[in-house]
C-alpha atoms as a PDB file:
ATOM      1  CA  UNK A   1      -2.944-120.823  59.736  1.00  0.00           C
ATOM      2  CA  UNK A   2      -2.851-121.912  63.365  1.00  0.00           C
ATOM      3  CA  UNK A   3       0.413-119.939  63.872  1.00  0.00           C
ATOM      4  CA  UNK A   4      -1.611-116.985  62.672  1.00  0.00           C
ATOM      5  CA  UNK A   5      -4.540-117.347  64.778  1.00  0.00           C
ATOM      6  CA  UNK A   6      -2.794-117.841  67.964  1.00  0.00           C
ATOM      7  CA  UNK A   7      -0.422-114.993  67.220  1.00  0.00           C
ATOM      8  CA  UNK A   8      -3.849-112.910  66.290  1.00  0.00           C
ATOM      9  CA  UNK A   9      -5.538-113.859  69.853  1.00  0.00           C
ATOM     10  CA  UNK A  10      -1.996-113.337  71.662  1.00  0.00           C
ATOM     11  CA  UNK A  11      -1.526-109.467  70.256  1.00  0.00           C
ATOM     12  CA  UNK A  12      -5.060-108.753  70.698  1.00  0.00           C
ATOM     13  CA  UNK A  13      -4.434-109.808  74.296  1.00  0.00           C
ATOM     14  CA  UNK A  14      -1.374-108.116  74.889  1.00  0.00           C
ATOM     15  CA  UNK A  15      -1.997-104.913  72.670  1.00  0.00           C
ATOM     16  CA  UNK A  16      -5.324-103.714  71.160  1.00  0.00           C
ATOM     17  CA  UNK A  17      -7.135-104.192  75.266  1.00  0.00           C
ATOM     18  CA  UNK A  18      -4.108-102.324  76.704  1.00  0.00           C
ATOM     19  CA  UNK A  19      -4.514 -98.755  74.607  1.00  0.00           C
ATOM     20  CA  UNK A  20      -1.702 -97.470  77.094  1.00  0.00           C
ATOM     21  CA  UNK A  21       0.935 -99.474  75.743  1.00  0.00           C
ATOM     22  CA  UNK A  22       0.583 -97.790  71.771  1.00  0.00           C
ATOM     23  CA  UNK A  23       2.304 -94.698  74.429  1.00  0.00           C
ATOM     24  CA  UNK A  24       5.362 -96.690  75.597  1.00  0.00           C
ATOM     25  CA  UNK A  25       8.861 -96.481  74.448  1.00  0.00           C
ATOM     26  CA  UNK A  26      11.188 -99.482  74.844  1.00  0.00           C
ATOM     27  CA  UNK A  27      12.273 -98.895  78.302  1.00  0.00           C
ATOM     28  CA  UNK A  28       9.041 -99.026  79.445  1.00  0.00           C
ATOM     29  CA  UNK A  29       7.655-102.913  78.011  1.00  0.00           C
ATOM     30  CA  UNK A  30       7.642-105.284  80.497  1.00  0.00           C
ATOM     31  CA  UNK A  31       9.776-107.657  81.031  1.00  0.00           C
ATOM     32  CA  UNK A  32       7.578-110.468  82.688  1.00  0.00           C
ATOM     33  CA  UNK A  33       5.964-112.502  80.443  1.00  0.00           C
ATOM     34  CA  UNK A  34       8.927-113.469  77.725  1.00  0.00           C
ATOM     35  CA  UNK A  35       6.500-113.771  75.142  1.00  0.00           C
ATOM     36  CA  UNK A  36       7.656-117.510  74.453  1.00  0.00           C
ATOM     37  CA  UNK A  37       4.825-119.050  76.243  1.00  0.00           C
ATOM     38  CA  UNK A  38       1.505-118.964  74.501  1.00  0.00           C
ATOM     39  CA  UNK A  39      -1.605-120.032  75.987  1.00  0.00           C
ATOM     40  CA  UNK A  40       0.651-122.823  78.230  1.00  0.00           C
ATOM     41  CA  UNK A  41       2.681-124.047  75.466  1.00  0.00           C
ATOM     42  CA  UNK A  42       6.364-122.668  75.278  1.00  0.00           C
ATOM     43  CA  UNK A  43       7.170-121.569  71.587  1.00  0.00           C
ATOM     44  CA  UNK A  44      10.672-121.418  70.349  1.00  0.00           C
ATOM     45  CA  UNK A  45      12.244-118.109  69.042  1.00  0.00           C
ATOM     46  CA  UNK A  46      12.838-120.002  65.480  1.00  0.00           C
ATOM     47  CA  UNK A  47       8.962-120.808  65.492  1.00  0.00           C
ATOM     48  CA  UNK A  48       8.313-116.787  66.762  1.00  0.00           C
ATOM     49  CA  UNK A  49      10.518-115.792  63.752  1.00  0.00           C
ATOM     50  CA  UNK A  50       8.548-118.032  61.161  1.00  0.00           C
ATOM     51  CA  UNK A  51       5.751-116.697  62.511  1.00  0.00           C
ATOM     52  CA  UNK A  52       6.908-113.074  62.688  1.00  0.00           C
ATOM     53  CA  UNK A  53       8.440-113.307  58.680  1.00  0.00           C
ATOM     54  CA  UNK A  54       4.810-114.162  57.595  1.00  0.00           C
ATOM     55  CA  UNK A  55       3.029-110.831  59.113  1.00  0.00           C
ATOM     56  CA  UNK A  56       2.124-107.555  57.223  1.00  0.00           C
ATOM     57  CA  UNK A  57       5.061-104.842  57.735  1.00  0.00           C
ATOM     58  CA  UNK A  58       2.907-102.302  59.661  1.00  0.00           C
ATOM     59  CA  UNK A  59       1.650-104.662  62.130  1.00  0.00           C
ATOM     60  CA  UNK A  60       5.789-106.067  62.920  1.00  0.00           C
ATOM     61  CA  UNK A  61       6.739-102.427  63.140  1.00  0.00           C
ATOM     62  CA  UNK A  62       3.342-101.150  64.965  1.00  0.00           C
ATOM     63  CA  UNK A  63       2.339-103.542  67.562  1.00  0.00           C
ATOM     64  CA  UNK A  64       4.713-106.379  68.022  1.00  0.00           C
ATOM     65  CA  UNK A  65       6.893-105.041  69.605  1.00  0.00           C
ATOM     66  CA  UNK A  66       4.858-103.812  72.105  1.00  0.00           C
ATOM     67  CA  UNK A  67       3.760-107.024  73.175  1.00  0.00           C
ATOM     68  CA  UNK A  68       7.285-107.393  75.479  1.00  0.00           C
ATOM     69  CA  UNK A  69      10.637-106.945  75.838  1.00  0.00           C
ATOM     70  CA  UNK A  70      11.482-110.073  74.052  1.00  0.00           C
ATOM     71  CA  UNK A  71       9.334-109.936  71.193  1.00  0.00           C
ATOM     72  CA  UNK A  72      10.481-106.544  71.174  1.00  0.00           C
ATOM     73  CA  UNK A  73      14.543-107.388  70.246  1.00  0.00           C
ATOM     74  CA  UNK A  74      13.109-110.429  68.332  1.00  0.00           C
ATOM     75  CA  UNK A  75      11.309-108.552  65.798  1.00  0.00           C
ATOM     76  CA  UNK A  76      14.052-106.108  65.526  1.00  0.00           C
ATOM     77  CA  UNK A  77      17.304-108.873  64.681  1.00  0.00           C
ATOM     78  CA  UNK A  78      18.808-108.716  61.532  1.00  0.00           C
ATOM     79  CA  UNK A  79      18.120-111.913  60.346  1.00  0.00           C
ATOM     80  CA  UNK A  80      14.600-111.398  60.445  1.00  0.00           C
ATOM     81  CA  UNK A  81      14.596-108.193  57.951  1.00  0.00           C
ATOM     82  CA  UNK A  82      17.368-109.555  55.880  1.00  0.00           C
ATOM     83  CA  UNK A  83      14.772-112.685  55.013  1.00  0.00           C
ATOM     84  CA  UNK A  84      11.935-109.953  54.673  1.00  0.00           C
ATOM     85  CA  UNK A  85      14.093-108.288  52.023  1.00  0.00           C
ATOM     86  CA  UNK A  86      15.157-111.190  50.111  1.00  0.00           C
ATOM     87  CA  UNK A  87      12.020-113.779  50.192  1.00  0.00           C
ATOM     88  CA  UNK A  88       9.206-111.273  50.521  1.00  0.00           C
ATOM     89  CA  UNK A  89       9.831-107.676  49.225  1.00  0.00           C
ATOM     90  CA  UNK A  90      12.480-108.435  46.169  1.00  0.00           C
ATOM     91  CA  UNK A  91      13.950-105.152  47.469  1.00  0.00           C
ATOM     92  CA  UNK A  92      17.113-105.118  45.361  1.00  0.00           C
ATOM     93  CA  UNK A  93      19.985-103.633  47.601  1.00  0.00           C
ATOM     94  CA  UNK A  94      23.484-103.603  47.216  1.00  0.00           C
ATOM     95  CA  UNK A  95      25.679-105.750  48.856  1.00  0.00           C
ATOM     96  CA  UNK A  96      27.654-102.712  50.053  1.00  0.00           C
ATOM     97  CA  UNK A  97      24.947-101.543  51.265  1.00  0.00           C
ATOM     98  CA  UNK A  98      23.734-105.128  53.031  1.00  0.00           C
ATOM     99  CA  UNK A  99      27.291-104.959  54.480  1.00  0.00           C
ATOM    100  CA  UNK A 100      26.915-101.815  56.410  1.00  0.00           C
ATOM    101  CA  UNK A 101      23.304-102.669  57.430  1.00  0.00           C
ATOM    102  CA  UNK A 102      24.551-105.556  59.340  1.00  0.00           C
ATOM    103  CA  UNK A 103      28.018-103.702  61.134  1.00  0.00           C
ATOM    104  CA  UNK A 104      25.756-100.784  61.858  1.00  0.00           C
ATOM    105  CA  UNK A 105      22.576-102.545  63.118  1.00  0.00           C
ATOM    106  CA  UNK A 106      22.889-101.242  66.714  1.00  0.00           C
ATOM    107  CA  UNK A 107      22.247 -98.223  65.390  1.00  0.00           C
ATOM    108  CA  UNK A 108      18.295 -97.492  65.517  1.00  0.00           C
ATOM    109  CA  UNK A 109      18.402 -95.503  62.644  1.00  0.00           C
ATOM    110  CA  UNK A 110      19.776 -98.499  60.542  1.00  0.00           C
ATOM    111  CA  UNK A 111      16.899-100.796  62.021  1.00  0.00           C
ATOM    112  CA  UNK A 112      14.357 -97.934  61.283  1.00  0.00           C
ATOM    113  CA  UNK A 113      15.461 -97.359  57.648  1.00  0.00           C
ATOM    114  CA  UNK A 114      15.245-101.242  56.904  1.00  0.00           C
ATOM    115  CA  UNK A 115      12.137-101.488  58.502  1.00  0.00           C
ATOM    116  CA  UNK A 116      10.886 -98.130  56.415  1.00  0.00           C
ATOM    117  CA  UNK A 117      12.182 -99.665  52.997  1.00  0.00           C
ATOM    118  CA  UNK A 118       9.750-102.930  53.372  1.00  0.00           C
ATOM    119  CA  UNK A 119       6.780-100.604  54.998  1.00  0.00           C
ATOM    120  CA  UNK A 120       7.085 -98.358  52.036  1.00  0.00           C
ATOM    121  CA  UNK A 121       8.064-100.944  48.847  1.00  0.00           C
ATOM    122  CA  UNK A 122       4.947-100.488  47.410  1.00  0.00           C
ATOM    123  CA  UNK A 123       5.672 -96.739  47.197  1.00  0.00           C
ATOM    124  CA  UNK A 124       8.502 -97.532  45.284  1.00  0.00           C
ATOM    125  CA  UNK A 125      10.066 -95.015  46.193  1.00  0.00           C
ATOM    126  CA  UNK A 126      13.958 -96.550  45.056  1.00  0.00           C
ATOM    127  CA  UNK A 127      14.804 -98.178  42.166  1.00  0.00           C
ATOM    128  CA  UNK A 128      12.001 -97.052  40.435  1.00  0.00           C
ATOM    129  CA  UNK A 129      11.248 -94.482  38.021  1.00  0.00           C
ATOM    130  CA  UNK A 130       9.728 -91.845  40.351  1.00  0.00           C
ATOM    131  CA  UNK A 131       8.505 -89.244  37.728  1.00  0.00           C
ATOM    132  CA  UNK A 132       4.711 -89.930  36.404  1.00  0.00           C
ATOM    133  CA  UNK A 133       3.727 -89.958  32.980  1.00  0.00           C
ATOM    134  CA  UNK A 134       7.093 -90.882  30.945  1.00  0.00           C
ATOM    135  CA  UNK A 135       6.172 -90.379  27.867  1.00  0.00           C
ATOM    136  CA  UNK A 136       3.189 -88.902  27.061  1.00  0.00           C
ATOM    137  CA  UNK A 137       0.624 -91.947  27.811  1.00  0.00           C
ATOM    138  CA  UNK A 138      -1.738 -89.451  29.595  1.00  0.00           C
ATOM    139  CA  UNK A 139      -0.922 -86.045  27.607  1.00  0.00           C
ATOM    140  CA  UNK A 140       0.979 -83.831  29.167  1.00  0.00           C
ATOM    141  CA  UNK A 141      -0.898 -84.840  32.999  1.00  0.00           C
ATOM    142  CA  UNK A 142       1.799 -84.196  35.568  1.00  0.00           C
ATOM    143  CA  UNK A 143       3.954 -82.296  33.245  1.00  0.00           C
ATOM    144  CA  UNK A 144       4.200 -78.461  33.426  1.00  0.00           C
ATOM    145  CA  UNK A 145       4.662 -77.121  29.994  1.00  0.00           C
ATOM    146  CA  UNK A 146       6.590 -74.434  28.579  1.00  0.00           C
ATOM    147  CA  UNK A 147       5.467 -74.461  24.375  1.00  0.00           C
ATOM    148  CA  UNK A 148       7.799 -72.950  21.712  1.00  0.00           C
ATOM    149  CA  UNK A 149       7.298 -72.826  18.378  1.00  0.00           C
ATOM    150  CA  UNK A 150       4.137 -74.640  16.800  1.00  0.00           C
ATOM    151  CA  UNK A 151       3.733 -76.313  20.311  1.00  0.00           C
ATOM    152  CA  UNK A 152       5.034 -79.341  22.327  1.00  0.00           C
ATOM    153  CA  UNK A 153       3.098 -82.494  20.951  1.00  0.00           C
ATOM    154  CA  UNK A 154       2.613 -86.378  22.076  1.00  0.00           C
ATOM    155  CA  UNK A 155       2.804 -88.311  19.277  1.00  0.00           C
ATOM    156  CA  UNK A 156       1.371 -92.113  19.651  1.00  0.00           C
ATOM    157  CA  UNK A 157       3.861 -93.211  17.333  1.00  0.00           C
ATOM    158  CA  UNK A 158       7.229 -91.342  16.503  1.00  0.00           C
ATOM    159  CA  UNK A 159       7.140 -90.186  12.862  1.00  0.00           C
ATOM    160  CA  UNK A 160      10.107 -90.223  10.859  1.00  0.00           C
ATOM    161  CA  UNK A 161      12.686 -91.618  12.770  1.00  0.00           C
ATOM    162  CA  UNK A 162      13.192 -95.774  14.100  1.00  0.00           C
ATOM    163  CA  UNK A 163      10.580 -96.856  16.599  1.00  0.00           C
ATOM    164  CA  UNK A 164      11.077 -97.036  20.085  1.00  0.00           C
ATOM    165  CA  UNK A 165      13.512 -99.757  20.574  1.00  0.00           C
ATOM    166  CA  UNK A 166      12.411-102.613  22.860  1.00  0.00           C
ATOM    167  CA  UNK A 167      15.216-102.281  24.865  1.00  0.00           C
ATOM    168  CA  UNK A 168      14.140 -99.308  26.470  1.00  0.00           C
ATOM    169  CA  UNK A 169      11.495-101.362  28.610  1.00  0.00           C
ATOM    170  CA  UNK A 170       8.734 -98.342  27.393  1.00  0.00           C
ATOM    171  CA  UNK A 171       5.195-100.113  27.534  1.00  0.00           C
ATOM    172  CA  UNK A 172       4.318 -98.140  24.536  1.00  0.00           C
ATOM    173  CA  UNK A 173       5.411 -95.927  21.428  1.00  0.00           C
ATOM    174  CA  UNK A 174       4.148 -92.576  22.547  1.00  0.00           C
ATOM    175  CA  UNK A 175       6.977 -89.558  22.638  1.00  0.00           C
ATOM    176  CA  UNK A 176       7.206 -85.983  23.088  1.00  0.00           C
ATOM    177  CA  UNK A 177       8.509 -83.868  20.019  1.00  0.00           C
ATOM    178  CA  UNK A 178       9.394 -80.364  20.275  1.00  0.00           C
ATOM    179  CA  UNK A 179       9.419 -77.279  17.343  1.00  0.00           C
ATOM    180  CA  UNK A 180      11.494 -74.660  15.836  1.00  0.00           C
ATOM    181  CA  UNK A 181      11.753 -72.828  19.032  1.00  0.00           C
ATOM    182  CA  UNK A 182      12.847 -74.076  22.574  1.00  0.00           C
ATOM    183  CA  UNK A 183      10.000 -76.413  24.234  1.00  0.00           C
ATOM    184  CA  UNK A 184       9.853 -77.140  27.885  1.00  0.00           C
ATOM    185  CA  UNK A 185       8.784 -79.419  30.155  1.00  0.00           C
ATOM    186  CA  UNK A 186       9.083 -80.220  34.017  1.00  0.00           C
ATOM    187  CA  UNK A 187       8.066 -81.609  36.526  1.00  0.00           C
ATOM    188  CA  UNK A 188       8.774 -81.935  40.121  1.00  0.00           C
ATOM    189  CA  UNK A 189       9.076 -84.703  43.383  1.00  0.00           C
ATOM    190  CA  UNK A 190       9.022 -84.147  46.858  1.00  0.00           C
ATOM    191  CA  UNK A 191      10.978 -86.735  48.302  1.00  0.00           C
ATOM    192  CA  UNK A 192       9.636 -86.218  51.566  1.00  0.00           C
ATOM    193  CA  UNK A 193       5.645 -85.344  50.790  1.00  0.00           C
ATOM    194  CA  UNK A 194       5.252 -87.514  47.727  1.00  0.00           C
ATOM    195  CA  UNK A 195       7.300 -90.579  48.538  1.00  0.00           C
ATOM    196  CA  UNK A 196       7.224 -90.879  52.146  1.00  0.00           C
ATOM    197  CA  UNK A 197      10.958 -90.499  52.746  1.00  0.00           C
ATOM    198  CA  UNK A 198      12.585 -88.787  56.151  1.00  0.00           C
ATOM    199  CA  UNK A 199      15.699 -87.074  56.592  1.00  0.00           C
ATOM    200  CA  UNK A 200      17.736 -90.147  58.321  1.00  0.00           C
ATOM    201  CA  UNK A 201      16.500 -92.306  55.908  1.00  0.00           C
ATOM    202  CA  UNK A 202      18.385 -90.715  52.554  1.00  0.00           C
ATOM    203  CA  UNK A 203      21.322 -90.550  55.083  1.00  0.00           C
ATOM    204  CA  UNK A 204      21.144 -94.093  55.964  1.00  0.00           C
ATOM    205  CA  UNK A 205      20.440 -95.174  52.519  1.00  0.00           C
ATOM    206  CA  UNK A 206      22.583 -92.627  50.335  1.00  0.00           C
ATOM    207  CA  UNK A 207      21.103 -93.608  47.523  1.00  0.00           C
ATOM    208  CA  UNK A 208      22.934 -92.665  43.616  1.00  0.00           C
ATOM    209  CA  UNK A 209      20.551 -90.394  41.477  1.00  0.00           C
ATOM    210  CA  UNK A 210      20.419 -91.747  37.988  1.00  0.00           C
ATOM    211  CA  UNK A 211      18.796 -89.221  35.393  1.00  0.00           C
ATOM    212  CA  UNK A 212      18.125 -91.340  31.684  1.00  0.00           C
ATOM    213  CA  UNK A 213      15.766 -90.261  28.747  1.00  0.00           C
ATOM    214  CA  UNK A 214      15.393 -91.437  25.462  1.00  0.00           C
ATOM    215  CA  UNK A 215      15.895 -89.045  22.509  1.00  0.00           C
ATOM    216  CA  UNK A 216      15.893 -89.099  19.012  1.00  0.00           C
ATOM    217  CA  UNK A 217      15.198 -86.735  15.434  1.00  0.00           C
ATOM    218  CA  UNK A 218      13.743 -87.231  12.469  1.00  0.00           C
ATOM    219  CA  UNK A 219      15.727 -88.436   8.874  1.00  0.00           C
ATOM    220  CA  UNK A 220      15.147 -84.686   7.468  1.00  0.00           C
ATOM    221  CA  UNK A 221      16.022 -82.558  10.597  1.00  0.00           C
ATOM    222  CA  UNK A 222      18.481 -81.810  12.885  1.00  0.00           C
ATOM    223  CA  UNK A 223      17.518 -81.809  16.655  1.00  0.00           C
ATOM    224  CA  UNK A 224      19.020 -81.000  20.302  1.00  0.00           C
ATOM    225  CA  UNK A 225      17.961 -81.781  23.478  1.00  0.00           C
ATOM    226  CA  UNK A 226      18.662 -81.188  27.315  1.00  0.00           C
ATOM    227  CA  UNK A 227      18.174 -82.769  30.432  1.00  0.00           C
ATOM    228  CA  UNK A 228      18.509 -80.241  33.533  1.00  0.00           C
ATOM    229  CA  UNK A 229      17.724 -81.655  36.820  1.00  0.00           C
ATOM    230  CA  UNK A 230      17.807 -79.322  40.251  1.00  0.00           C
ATOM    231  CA  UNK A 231      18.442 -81.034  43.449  1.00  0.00           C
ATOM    232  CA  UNK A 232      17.172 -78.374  46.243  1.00  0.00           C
ATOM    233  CA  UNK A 233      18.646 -79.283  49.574  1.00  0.00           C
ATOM    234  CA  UNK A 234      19.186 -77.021  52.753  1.00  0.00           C
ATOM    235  CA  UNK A 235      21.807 -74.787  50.814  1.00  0.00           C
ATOM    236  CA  UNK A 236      19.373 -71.666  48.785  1.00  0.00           C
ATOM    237  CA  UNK A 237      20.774 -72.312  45.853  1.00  0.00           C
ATOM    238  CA  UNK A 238      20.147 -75.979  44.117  1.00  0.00           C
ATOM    239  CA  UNK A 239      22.427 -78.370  42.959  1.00  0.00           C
ATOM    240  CA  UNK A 240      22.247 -79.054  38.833  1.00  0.00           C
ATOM    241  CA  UNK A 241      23.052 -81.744  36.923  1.00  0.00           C
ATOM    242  CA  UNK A 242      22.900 -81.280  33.055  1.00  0.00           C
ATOM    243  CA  UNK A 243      23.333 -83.873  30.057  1.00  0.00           C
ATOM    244  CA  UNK A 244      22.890 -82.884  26.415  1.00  0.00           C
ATOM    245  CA  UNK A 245      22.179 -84.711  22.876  1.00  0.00           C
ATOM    246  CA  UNK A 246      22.333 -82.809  19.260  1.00  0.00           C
ATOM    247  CA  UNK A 247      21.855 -84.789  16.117  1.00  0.00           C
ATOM    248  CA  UNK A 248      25.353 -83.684  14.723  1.00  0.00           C
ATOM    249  CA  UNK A 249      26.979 -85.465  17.443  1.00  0.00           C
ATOM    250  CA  UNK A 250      25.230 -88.480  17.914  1.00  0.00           C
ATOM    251  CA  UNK A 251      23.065 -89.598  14.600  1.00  0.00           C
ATOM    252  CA  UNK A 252      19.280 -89.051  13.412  1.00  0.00           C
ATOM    253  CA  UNK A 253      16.714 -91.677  13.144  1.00  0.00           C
ATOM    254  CA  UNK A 254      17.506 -93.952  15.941  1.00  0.00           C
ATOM    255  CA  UNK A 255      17.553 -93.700  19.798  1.00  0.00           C
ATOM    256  CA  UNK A 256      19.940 -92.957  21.868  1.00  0.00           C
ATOM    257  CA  UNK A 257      19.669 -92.969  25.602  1.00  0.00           C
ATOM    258  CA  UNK A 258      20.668 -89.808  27.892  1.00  0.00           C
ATOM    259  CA  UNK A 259      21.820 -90.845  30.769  1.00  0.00           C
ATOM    260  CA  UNK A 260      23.969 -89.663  33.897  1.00  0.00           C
ATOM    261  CA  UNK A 261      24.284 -91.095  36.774  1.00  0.00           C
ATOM    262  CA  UNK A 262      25.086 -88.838  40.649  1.00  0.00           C
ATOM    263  CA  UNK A 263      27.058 -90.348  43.499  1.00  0.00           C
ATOM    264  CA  UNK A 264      25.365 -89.379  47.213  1.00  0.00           C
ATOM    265  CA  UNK A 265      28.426 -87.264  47.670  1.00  0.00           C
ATOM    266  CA  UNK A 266      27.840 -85.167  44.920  1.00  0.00           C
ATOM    267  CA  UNK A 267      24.146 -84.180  46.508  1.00  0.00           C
ATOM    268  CA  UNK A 268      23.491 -81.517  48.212  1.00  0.00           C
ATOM    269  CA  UNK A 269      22.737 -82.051  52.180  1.00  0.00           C
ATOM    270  CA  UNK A 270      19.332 -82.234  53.279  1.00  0.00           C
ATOM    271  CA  UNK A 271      17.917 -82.999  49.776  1.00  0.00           C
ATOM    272  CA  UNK A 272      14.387 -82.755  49.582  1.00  0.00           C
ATOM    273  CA  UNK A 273      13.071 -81.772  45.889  1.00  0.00           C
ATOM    274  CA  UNK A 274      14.278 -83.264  42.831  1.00  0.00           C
ATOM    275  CA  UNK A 275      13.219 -80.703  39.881  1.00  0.00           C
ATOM    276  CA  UNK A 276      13.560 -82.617  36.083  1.00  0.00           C
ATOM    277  CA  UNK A 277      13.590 -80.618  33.178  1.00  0.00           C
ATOM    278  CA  UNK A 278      13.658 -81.489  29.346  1.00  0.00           C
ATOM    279  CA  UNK A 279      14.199 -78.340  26.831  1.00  0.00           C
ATOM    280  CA  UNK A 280      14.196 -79.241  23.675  1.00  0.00           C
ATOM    281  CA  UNK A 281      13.763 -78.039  19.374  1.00  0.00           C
ATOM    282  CA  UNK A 282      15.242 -78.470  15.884  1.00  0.00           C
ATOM    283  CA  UNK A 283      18.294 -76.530  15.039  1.00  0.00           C
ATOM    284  CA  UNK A 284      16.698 -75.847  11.674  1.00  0.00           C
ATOM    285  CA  UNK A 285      14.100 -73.222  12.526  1.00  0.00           C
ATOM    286  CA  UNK A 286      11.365 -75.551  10.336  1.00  0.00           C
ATOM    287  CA  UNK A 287       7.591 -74.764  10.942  1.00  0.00           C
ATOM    288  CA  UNK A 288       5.766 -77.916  12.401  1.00  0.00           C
ATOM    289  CA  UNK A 289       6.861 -80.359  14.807  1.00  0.00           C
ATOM    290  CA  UNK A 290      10.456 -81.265  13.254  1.00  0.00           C
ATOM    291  CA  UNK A 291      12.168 -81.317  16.622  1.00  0.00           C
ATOM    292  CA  UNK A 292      13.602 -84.214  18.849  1.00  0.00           C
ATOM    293  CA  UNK A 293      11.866 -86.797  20.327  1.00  0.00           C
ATOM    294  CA  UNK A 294      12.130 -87.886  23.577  1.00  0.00           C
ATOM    295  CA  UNK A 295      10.435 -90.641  25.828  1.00  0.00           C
ATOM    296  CA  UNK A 296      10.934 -92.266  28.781  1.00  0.00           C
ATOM    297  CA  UNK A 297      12.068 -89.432  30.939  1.00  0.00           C
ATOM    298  CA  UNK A 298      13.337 -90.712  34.593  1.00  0.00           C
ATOM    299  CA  UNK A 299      15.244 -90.149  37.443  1.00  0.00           C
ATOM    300  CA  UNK A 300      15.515 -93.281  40.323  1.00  0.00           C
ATOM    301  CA  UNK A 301      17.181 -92.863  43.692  1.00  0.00           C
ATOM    302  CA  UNK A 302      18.900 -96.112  43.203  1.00  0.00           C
ATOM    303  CA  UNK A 303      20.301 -98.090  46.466  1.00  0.00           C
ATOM    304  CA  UNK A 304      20.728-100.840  44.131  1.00  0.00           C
ATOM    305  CA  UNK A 305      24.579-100.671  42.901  1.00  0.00           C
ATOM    306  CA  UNK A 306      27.517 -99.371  45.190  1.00  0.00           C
END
């Protein structure tokens, strides 16, 4: 607490009654004035970096290190992120990835992307399921919708086949189930207006894509399904990635999990939009709502596993 309130007086000294210094870049923070004495008192760089570990993200990006040129390296050292990542933000990265953080930290792109992960984790914008509404919780809300047949339906419940397997991690029972003729949904992220991302950042990162939904048809009917998801980069044209289920291959009645999963290399440059699209019906041509099942539709930029 009385690490906090000196810091508090120190930055409101150094930044919020010198407006001018919000303008300067890196170059231009002054030297004088190391930063290590406080109020007559010299404070070591280990006590700085306790002190520094314990503040909110935007204000250790934003103002610190504006304060001078030696707070400024301090609260951009590797040591001091790596602990943010592992004690603070439970941000799950490879070790790959930790590995090339740390060769490449001279690079201010590296710093910035770190930096942008622990400003952003609540965003979840990797590792996480980014599409909304799984499953059908909420309707069809965030879902645009494509019917066939008697209609695409939510069903709280899945008639007629196993129940959602625990496994899954699903917080509920609620699927989609399709008709007699094709049934469509999709549903669409922007990477960069939705979840905050910038160009070097995906570069830095190069996150996998991992597409997964659960599927499943009823003990009477036979059912298909199809994942299609478009990756639009800078090329016109997008990049797809497909992965089907049918009943004759795989089994009615209980789950099985679609699932693919997209090196960085195999995306296109520049991505920006990730388009995810189910299409789905019985191969029986029955009237009603005899068609597969699916729940749990996702897609994570995962940064992860190597």
């Amino acid at each position: 607490m009385l690490m906090t309130t000196i810091f508090k007086k120190l930055l409101s000294q150094f930044v919020f009654n010198n407006q001018k210094n919000l303008n300067m870049s890196s170059d231009d923070i002054p030297i004088e004035g190391n930063g290590n004495v406080i109020f007559g008192c010299e404070i070591p760089d280990e006590i700085l970096l306790q002190i520094f570990e314990n503040l909110d993200d935007y204000i250790l990006v934003k103002y610190v290190p504006l304060v001078c040129r030696h707070w400024h390296e301090i609260s951009k050292t590797w040591h001091l992120w790596k602990a943010r990542f592992i004690k603070r933000r439970n941000i799950k990265v490879s070790k790959g990835r930790m590995d090339r953080f740390l060769s490449s930290w001279d690079n201010p792109l590296v710093v910035a992307t770190v930096q942008w992960l622990c400003v952003n984790s609540d965003r979840k914008p990797v590792n996480f399921n980014i599409l909304k509404n799984p499953s059908g919780e909420q309707g069809f809300s965030h879902w645009k919708v494509q019917h066939g047949g008697d209609n695409l339906i939510v069903e709280e419940t899945p008639n007629g086949c196993d129940p959602i397997p625990e496994e899954t991690g699903l917080p509920t029972q609620h699927c989609f189930v399709s008709s007699y003729a094709l049934c469509r949904r999709s549903q669409s992220v922007s990477l960069y207006r939705d979840l905050g991302f910038k160009p070097f950042v995906l570069q830095v990162l190069e996150p996998s894509l991992i597409i997964s939904e659960w599927v499943s048809a009823r003990f009477d009917c036979g059912a298909q399904s199809m994942i299609q998801v478009s990756v639009i980069g800078k090329k016109e044209n997008p990049t797809v990635f497909i992965t089907r289920w049918k009943d004759s291959d795989f089994g009615r009645v209980e789950w099985y999990k679609m699932w693919k999963k997209v090196n960085y290399e195999e995306l296109p440059d520049g991505m920006h939009t990730i388009h995810f699209k189910n299409l789905s019906q019985d191969t029986q041509f029955w009237a009603g709502h005899y068609g597969a099942k699916t729940a749990g539709s996702s897609v994570v930029l995962d940064i992860s596993t190597d």
